[in-house]
C-alpha atoms as a PDB file:
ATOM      1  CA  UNK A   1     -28.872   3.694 -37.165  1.00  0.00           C
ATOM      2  CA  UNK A   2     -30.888   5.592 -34.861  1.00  0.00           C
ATOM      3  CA  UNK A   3     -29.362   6.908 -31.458  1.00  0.00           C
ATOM      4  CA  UNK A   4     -31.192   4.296 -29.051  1.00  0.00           C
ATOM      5  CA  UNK A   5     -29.444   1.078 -31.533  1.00  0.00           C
ATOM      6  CA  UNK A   6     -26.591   2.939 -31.119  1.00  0.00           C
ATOM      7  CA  UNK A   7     -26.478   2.872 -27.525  1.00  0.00           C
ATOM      8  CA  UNK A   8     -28.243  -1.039 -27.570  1.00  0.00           C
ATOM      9  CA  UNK A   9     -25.076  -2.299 -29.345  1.00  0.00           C
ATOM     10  CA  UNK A  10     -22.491  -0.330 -27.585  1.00  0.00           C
ATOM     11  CA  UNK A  11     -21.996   1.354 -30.402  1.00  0.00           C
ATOM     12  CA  UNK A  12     -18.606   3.634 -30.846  1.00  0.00           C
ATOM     13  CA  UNK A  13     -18.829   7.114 -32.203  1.00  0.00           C
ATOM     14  CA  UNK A  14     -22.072   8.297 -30.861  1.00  0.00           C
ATOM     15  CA  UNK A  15     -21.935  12.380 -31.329  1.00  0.00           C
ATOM     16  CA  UNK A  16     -24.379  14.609 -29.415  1.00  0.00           C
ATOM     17  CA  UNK A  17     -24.804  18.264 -28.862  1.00  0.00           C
ATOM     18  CA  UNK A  18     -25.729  19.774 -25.239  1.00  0.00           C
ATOM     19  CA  UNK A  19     -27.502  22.640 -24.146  1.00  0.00           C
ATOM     20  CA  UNK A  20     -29.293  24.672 -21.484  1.00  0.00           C
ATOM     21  CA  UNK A  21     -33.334  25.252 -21.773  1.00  0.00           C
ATOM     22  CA  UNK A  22     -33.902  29.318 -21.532  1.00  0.00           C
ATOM     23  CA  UNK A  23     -34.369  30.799 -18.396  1.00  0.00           C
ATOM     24  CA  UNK A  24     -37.899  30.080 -16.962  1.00  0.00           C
ATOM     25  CA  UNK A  25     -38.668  33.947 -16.085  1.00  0.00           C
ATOM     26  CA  UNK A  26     -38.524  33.859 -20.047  1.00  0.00           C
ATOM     27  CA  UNK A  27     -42.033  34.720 -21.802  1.00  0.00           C
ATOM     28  CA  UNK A  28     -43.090  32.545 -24.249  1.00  0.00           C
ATOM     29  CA  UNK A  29     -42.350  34.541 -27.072  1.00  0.00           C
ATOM     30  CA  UNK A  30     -39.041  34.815 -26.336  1.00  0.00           C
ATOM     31  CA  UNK A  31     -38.567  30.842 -25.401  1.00  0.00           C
ATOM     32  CA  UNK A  32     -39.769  30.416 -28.750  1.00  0.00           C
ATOM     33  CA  UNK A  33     -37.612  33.071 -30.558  1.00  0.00           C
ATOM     34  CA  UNK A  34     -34.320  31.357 -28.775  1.00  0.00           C
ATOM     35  CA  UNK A  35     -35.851  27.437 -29.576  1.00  0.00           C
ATOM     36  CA  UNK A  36     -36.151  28.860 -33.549  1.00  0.00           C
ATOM     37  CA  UNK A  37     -32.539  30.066 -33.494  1.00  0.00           C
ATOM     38  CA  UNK A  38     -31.325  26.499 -31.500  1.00  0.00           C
ATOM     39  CA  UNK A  39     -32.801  24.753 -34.466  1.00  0.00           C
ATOM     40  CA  UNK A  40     -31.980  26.399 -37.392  1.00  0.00           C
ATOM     41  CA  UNK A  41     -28.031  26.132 -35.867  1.00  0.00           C
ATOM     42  CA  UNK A  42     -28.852  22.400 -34.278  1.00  0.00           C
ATOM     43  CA  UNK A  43     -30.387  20.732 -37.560  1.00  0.00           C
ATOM     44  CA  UNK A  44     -27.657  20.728 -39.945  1.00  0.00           C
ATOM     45  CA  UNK A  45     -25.369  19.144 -37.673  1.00  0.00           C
ATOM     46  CA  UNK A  46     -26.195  15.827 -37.776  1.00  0.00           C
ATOM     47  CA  UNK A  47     -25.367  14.606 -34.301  1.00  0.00           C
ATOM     48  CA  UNK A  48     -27.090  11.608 -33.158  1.00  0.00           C
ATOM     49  CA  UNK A  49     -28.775  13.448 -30.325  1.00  0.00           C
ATOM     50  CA  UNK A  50     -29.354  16.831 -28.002  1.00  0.00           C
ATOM     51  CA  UNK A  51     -29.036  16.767 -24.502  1.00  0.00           C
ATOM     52  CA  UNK A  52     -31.077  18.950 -22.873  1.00  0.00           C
ATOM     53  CA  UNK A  53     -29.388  20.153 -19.337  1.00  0.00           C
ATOM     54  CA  UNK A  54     -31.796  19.867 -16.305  1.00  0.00           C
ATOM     55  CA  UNK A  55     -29.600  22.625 -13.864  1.00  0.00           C
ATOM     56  CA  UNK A  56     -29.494  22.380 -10.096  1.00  0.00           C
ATOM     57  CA  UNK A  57     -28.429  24.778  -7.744  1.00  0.00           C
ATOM     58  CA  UNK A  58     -25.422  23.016  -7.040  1.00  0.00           C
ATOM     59  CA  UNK A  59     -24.548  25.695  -3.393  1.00  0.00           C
ATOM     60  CA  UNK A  60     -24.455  22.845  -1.260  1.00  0.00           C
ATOM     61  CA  UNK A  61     -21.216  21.270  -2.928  1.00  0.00           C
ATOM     62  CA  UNK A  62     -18.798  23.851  -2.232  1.00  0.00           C
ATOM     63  CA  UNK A  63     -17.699  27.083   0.554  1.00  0.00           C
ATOM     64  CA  UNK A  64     -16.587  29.018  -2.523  1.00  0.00           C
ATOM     65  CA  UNK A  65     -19.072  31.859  -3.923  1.00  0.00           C
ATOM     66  CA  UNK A  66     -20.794  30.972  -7.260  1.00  0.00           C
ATOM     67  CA  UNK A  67     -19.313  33.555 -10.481  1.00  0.00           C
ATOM     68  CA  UNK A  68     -22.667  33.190 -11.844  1.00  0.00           C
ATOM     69  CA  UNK A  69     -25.769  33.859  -9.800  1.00  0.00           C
ATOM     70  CA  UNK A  70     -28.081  30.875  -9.836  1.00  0.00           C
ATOM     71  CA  UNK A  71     -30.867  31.181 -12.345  1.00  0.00           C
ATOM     72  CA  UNK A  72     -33.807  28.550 -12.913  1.00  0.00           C
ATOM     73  CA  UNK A  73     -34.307  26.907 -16.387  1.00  0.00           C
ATOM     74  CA  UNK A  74     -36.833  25.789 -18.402  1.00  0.00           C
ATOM     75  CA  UNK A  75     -38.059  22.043 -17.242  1.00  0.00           C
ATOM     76  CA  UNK A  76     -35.929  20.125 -20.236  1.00  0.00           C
ATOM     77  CA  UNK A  77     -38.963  18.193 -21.000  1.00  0.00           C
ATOM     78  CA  UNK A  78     -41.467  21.585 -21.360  1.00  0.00           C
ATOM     79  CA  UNK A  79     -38.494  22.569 -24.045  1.00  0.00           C
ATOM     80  CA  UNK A  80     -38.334  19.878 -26.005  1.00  0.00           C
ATOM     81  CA  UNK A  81     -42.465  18.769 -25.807  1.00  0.00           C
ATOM     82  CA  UNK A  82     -43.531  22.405 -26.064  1.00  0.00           C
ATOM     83  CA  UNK A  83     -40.859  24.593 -28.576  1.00  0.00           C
ATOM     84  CA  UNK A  84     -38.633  21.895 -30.030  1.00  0.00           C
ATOM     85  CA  UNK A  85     -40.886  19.345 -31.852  1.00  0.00           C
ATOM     86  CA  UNK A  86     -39.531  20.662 -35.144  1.00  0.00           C
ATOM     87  CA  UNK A  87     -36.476  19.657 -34.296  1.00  0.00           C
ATOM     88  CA  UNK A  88     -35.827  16.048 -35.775  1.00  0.00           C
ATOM     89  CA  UNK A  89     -32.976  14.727 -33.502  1.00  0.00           C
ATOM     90  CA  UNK A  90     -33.303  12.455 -30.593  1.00  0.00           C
ATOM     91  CA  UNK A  91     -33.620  14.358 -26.969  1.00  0.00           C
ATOM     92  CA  UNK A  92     -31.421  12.858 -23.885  1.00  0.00           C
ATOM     93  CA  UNK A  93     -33.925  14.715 -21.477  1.00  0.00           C
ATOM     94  CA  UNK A  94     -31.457  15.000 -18.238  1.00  0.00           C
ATOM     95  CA  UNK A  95     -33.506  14.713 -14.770  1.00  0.00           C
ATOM     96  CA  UNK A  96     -31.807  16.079 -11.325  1.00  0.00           C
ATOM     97  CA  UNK A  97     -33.435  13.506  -9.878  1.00  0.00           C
ATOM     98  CA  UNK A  98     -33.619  15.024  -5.932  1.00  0.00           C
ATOM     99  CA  UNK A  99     -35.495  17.573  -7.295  1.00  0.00           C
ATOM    100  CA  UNK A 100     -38.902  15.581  -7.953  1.00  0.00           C
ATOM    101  CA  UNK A 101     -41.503  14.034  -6.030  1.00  0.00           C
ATOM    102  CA  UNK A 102     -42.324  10.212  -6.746  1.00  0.00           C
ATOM    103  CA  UNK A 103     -45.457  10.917  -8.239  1.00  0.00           C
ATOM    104  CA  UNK A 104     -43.902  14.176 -10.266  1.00  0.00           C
ATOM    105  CA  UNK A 105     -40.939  11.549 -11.610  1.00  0.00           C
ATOM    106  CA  UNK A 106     -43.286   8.886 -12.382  1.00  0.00           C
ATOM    107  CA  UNK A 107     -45.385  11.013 -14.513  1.00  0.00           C
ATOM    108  CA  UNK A 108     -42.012  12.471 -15.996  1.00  0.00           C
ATOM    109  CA  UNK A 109     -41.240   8.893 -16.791  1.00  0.00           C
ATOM    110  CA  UNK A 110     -44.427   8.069 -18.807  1.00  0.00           C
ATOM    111  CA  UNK A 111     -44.196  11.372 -20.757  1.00  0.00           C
ATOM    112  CA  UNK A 112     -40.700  10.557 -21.879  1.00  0.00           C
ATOM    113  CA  UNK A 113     -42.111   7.041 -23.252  1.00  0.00           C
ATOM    114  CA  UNK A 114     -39.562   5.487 -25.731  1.00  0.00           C
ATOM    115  CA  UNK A 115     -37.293   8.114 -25.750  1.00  0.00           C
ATOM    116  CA  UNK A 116     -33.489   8.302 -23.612  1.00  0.00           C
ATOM    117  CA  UNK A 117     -32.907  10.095 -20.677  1.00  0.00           C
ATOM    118  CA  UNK A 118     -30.099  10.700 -18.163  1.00  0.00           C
ATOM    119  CA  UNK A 119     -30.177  10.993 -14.069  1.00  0.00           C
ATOM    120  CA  UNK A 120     -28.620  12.767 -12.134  1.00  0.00           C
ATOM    121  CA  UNK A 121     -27.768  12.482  -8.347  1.00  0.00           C
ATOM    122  CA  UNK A 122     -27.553  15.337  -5.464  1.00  0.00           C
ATOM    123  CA  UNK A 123     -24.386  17.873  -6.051  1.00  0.00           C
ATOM    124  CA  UNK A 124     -23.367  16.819  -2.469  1.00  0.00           C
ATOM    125  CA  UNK A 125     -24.200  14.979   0.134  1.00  0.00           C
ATOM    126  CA  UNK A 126     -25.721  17.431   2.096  1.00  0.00           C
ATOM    127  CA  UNK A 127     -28.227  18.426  -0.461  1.00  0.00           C
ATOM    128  CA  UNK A 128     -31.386  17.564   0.854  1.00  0.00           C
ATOM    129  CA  UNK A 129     -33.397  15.649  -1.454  1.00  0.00           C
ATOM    130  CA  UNK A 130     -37.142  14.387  -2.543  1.00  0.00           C
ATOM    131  CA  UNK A 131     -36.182  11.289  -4.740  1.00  0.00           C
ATOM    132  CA  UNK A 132     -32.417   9.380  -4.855  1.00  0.00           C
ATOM    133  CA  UNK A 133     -31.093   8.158  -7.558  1.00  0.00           C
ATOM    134  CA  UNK A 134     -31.635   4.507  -6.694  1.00  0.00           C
ATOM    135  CA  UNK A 135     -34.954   5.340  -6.310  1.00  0.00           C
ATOM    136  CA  UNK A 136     -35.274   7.083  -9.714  1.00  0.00           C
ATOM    137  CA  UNK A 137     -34.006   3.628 -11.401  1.00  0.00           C
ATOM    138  CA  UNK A 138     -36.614   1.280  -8.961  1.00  0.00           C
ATOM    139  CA  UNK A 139     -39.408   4.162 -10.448  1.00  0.00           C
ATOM    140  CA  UNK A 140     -38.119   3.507 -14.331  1.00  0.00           C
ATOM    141  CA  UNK A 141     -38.214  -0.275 -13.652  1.00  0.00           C
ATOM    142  CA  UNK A 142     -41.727  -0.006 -12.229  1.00  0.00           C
ATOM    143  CA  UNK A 143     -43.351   2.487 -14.516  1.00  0.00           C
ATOM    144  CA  UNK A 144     -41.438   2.843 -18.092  1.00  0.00           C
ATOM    145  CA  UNK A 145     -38.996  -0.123 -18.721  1.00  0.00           C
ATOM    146  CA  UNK A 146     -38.973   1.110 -22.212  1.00  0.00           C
ATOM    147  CA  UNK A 147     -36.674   4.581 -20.726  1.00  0.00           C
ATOM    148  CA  UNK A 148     -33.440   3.777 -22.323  1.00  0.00           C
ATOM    149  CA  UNK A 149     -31.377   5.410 -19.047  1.00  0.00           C
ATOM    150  CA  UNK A 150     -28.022   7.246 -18.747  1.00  0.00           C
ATOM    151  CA  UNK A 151     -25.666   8.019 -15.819  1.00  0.00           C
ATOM    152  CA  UNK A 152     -23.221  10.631 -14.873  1.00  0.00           C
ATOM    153  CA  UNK A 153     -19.650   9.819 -14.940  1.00  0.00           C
ATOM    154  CA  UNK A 154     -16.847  12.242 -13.238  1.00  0.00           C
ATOM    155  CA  UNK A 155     -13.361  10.904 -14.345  1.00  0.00           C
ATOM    156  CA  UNK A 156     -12.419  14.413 -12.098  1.00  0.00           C
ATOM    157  CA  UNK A 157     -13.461  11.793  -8.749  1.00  0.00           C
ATOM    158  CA  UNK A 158     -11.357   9.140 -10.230  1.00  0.00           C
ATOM    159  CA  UNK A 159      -8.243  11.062  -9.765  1.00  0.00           C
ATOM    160  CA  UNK A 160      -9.419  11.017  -5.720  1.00  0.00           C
ATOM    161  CA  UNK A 161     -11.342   8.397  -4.753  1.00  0.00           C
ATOM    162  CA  UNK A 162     -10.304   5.461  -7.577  1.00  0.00           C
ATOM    163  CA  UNK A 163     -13.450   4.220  -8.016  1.00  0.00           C
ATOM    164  CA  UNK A 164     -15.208   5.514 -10.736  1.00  0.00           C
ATOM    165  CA  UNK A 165     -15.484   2.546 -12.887  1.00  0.00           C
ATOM    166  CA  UNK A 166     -17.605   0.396  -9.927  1.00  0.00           C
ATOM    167  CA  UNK A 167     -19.863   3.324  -9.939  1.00  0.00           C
ATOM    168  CA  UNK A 168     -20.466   2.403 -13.451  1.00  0.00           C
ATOM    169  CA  UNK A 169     -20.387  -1.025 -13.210  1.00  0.00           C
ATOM    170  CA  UNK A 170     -23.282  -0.474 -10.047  1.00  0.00           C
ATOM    171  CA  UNK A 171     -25.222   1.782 -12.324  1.00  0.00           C
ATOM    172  CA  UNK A 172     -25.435  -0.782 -15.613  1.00  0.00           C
ATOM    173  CA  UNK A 173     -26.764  -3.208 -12.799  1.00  0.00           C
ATOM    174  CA  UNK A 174     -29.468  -0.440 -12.204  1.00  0.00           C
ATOM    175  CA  UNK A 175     -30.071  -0.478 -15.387  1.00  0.00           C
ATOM    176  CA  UNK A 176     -27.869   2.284 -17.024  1.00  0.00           C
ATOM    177  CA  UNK A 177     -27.091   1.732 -20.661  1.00  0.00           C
ATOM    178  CA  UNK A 178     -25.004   4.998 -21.044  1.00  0.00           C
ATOM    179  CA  UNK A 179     -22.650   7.182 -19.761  1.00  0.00           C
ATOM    180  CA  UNK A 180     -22.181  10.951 -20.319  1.00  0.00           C
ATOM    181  CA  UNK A 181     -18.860  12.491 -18.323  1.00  0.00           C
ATOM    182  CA  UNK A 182     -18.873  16.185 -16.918  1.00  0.00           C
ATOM    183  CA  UNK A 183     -16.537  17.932 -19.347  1.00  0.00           C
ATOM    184  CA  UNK A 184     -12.898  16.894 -19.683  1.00  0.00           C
ATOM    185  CA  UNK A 185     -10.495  19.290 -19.352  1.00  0.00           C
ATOM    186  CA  UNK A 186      -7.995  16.915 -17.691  1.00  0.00           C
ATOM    187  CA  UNK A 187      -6.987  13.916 -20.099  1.00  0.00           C
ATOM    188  CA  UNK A 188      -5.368  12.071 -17.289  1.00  0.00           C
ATOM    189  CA  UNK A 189      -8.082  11.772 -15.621  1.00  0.00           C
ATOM    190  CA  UNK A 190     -10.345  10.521 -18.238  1.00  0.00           C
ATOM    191  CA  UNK A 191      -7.709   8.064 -19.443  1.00  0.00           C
ATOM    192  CA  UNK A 192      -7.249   6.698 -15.835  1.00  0.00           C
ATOM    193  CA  UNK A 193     -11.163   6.296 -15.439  1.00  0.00           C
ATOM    194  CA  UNK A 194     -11.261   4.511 -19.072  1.00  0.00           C
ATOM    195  CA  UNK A 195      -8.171   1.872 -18.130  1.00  0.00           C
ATOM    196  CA  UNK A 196      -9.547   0.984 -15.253  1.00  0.00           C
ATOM    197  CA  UNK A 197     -12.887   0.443 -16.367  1.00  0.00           C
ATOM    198  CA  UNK A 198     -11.687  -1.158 -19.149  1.00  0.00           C
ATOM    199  CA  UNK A 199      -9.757  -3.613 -17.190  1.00  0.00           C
ATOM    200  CA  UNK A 200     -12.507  -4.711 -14.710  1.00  0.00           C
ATOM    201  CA  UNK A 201     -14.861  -5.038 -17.826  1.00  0.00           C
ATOM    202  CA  UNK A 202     -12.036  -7.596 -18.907  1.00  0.00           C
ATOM    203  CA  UNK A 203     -12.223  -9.401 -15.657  1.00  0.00           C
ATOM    204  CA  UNK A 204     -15.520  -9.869 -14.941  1.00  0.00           C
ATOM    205  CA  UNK A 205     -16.194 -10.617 -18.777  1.00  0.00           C
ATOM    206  CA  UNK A 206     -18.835  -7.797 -18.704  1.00  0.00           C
ATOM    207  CA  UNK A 207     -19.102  -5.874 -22.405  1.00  0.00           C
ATOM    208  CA  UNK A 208     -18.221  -1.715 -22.262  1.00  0.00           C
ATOM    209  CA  UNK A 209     -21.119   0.237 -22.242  1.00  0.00           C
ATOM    210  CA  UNK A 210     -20.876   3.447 -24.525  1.00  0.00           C
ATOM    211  CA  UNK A 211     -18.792   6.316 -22.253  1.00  0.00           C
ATOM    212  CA  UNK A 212     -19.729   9.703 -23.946  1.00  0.00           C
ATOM    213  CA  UNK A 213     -17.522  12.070 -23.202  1.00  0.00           C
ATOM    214  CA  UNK A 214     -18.240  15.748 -22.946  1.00  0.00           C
ATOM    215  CA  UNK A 215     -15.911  18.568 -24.011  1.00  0.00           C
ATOM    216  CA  UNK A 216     -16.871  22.924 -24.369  1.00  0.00           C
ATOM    217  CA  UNK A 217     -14.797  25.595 -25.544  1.00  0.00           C
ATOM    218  CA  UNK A 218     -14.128  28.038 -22.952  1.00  0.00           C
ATOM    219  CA  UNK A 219     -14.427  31.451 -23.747  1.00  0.00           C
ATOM    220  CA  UNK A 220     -13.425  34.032 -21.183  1.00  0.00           C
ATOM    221  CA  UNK A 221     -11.645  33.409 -17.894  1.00  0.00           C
ATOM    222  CA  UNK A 222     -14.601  34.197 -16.013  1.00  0.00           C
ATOM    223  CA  UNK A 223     -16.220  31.142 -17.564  1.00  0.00           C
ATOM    224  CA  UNK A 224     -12.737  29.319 -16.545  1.00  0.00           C
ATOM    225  CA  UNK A 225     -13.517  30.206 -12.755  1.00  0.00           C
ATOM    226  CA  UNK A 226     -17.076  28.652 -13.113  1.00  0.00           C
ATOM    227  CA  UNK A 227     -15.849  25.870 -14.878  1.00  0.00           C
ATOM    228  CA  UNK A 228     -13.621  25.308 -11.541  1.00  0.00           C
ATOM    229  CA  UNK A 229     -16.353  26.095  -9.524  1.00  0.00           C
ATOM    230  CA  UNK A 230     -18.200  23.294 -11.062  1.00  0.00           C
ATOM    231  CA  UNK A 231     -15.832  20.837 -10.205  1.00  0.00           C
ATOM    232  CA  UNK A 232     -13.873  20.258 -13.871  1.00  0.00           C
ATOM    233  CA  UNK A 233     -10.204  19.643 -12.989  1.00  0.00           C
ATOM    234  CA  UNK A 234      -8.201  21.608 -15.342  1.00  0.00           C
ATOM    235  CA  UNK A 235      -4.725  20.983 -15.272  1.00  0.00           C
ATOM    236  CA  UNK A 236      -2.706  23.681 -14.271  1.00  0.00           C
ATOM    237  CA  UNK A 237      -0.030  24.129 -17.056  1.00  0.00           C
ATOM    238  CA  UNK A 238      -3.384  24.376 -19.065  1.00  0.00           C
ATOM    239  CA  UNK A 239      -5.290  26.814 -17.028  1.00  0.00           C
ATOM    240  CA  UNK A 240      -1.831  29.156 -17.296  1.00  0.00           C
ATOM    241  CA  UNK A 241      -1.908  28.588 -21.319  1.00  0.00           C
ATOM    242  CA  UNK A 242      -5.850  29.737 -21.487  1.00  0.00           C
ATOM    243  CA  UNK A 243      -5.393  32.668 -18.884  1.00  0.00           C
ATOM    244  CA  UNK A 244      -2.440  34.032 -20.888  1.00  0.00           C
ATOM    245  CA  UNK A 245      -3.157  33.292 -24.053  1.00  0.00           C
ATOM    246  CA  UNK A 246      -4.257  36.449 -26.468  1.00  0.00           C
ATOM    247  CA  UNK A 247      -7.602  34.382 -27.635  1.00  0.00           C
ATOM    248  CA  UNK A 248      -8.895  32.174 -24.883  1.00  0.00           C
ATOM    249  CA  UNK A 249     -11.535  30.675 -27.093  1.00  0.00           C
ATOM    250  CA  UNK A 250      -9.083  29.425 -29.555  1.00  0.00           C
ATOM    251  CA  UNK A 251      -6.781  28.030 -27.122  1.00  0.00           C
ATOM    252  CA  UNK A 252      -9.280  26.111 -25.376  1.00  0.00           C
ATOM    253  CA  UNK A 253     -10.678  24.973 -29.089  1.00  0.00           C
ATOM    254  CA  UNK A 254      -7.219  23.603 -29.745  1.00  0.00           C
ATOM    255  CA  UNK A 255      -7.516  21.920 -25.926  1.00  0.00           C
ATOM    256  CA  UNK A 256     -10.568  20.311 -26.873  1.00  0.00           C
ATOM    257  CA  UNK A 257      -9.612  18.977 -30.217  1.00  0.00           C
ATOM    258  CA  UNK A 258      -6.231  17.440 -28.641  1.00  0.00           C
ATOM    259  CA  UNK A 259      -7.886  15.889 -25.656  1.00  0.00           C
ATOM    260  CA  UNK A 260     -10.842  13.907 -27.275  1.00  0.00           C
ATOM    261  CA  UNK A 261      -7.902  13.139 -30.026  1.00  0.00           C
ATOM    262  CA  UNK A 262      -6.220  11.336 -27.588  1.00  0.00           C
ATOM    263  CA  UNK A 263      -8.706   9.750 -25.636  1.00  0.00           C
ATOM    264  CA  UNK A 264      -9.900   8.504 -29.142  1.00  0.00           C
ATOM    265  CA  UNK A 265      -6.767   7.256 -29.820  1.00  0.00           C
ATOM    266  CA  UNK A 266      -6.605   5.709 -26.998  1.00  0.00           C
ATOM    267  CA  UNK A 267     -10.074   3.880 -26.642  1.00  0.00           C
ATOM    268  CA  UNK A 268      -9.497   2.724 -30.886  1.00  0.00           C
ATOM    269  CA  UNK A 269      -6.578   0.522 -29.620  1.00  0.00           C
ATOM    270  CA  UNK A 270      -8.787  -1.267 -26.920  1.00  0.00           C
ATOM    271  CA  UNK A 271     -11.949  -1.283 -28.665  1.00  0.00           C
ATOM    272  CA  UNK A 272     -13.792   1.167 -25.741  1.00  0.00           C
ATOM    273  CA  UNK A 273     -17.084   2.549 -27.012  1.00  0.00           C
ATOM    274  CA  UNK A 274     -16.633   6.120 -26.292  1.00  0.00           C
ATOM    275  CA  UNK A 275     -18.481   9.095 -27.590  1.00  0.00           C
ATOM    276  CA  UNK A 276     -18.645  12.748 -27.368  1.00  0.00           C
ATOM    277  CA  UNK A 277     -20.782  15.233 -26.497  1.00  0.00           C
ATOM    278  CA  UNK A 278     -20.141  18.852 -27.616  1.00  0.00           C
ATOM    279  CA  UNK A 279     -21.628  21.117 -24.233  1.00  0.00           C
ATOM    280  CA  UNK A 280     -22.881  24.995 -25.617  1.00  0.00           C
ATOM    281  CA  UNK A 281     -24.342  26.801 -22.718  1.00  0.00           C
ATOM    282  CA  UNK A 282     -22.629  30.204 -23.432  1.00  0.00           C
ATOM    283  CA  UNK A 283     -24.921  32.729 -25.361  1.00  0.00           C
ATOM    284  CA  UNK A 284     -22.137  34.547 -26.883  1.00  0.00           C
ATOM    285  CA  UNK A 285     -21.715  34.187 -30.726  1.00  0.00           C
ATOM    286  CA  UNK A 286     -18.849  33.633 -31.282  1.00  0.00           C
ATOM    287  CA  UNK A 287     -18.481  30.888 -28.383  1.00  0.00           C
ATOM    288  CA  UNK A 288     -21.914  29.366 -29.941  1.00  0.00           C
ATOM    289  CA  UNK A 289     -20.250  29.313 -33.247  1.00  0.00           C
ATOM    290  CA  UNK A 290     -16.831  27.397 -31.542  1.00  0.00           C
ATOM    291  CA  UNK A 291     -19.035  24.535 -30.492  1.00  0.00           C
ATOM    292  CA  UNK A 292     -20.422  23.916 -33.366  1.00  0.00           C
ATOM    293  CA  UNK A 293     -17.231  23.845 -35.278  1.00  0.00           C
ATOM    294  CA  UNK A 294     -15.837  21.650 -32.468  1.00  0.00           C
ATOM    295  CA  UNK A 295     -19.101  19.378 -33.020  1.00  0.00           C
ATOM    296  CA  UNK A 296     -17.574  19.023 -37.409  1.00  0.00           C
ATOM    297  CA  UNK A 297     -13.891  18.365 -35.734  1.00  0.00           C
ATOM    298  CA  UNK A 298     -15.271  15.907 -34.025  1.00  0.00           C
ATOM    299  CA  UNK A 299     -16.988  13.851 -36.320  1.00  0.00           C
ATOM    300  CA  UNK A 300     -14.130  14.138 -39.055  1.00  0.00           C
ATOM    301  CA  UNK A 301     -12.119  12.678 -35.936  1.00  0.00           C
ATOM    302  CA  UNK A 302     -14.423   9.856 -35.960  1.00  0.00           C
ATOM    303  CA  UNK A 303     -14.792   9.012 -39.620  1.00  0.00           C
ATOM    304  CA  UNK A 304     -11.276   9.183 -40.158  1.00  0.00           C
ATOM    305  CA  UNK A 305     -10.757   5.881 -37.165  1.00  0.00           C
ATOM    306  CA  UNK A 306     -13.429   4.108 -38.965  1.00  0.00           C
ATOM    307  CA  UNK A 307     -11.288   4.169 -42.062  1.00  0.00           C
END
């Protein structure tokens, strides 16, 4: 079953694999070099599909100083038209949609045809913005119907505000068919977000629409700090365990694999669509080589529910 039936039926056990285009001040040669690598790692998986990240500068959302330095990527859709056609998986081409003009998104929207997509709102409020969200989904309507559409879901804003579930619900009205979380670190959180959406799908006699959530190894503290800086709630008792632990990459492999264990567990007993997606922006090896092993864990995870 391809990756759009999947998402059409509200399937369960959709896998997908995410990554970050190159860096635009790339040459060619090199794009090319790191696309051959992505899909020689990328093709024996067997996920269901490959996000591709569309990054924002994301400055506006918080007073504390970026770890990273901001550095512009490749447009998602350039990467997968241009260097990853050889690639036979499904792309979930992500869109930040503030970032485009009208006439830029429209013309996004007819190049991605048939295929899936996900969009993305501002990081804040006071990002200033050329397109909103709402009118990303009036543009889709309007110009390619045929778009199967994703949101964004942030069980981390659940824990504060309550409300993440009639977020969803608004966005299915919109036309979302999908959801894909920011990554989990905090199971709480996610489990919260799930029995609450859960529950107002059983009231209003509305059926679950796939909830894909996202999980990454974390391999060194300083990618713990911009995992924070991001916004990913990461429990404390956790964050003590990683910092302290004498291999960081393992220990946060071993978080992974008991989190999305549990929120399996948990969505099997209420029938809850869920999903995961397996996030790889690092370009260390041996954190490359943790994802994909996390992708396998995953999908053993899966086939042994369906049993």
């Amino acid at each position: 079953m391809t990756l759009r039936n999947k998402i059409l039926n509200r399937e369960a056990g959709i896998v997908l694999y995410g990554i970050t285009p190159p860096k635009a001040n790339h040459p060619p040669e090199k794009i090319a070099e790191i696309a051959a690598l992505q899909i020689e790692r990328i093709a024996p998986l067997g996920v269901d599909g490959l996000v591709l990240y569309d990054i924002q500068d994301e400055a506006d959302r918080t007073d504390v100083t970026r770890p990273f330095p901001f550095l512009a990527t490749l447009d998602p859709l350039v990467y997968s038209h241009d260097y990853l056609v050889a690639l036979d998986v499904p792309k979930i081409n992500y869109r930040c949609v503030g970032k485009y003009s009208p006439d830029v998104f429209r013309a996004d929207l007819a190049a991605m045809a048939d295929g899936v997509s996900v969009f993305v709102g501002a990081a804040s409020r006071e990002q200033q913005v050329a397109l909103t969200v709402a009118q990303a989904y009036a543009l889709r309507r309007e110009t390619n119907p045929n778009l199967l559409v994703g949101g964004v879901a942030i069980p981390e804003r659940h824990l504060v505000k309550h409300d993440e579930h009639i977020r969803v619900a608004n966005k299915v009205a919109e036309g979302c068919s999908f959801f894909v979380t920011q990554c989990v670190y905090n199971v709480e959180a996610a489990k919260n977000f799930l029995s609450d959406y859960y529950y107002a799908c059983q009231k209003s006699g509305t059926p679950m629409v796939p909830i894909i959530f996202t999980i990454t190894p974390c391999g060194s503290v300083k990618t713990l700090e911009f995992m924070k800086w991001l916004g990913i709630s990461i429990p404390k008792w956790l964050e003590n365990d990683l910092v302290h632990s004498g291999d960081i990459l393992a220990e946060s492999l071993d978080a992974c694999r008991g989190i999305f264990s549990e929120l399996l567990s948990f969505a099997s007993e209420k029938h809850i669509p869920i999903g995961c997606n397996v996030e790889s922006v690092a370009i260390r090896k041996d954190e490359i080589e943790a994802s994909l092993q996390l992708v396998r864990d995953v999908q053993a995870m899966f086939e042994k529910h369906s049993q």
